[in-house]
Protein backbone atom coordinates (compact mmCIF):
# COMPACT_ATOMS: atom_id res chain seq x y z
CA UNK A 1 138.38 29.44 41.41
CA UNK A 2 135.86 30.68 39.17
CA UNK A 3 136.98 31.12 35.32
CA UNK A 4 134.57 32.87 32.93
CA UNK A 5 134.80 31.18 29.72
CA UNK A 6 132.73 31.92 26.30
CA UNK A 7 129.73 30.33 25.63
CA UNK A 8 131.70 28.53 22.52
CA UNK A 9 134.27 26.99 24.94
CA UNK A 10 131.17 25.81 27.45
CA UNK A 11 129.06 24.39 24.55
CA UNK A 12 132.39 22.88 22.76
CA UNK A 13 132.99 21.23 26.21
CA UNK A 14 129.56 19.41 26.53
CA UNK A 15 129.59 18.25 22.94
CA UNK A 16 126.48 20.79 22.34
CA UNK A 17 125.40 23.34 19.78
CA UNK A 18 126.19 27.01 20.93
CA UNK A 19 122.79 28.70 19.63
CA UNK A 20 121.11 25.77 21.97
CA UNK A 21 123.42 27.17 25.05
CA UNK A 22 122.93 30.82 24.05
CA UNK A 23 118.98 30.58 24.03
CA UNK A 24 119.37 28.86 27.44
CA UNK A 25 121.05 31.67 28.94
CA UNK A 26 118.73 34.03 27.59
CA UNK A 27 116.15 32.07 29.33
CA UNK A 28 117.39 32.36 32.32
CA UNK A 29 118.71 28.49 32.51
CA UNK A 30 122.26 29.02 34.08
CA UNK A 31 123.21 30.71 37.43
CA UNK A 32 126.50 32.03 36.13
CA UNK A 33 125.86 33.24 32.94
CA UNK A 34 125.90 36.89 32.14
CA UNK A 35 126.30 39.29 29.28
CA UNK A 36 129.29 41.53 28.72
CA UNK A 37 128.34 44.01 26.24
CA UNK A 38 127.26 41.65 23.46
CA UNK A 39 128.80 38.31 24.46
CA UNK A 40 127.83 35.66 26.89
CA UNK A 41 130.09 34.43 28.99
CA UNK A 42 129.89 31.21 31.40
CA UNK A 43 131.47 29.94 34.56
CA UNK A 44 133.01 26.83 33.44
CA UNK A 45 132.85 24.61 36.77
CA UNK A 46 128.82 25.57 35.77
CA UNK A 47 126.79 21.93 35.01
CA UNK A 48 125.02 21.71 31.84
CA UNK A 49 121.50 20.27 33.61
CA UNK A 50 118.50 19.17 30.71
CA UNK A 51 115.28 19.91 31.97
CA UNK A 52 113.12 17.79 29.56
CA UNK A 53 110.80 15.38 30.86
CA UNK A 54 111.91 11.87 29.88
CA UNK A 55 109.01 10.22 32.60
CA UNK A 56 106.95 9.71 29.58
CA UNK A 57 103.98 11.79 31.72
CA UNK A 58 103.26 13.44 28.33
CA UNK A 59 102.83 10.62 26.39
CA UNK A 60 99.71 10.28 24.66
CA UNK A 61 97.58 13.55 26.10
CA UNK A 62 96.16 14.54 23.09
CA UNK A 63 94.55 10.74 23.14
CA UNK A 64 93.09 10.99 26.37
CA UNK A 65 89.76 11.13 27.32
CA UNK A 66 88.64 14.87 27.42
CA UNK A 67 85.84 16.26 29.87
């Protein structure tokens, strides 16, 4: 049951900006998307998964003590 839809559609249905889904796909962030001849296109079962780090394990590094 797999429907390829455009990257439009995919970012329209997660409420996100399509330049920020395009530049993930040309990362290499989705399984499912792939290029046919110059547009993107998306499997839309695919799940929209943010990789930032919100542990706060960043916090602060330029403050710490440096050896």
């Amino acid at each position: 049951n797999k429907m390829l839809i455009s990257l439009a559609e995919y970012a329209q249905m997660h409420g996100k900006e399509v330049s920020g889904i395009r530049r993930k796909c040309i990362n290499g962030g989705f399984k499912t998307a792939q290029k046919i001849g110059r547009n993107w296109v998306i499997d839309s079962e695919e799940p929209l998964v943010d990789q930032r780090v919100t542990s706060g394990k960043y916090r602060n590094w330029r403050k710490e003590k440096k050896e």
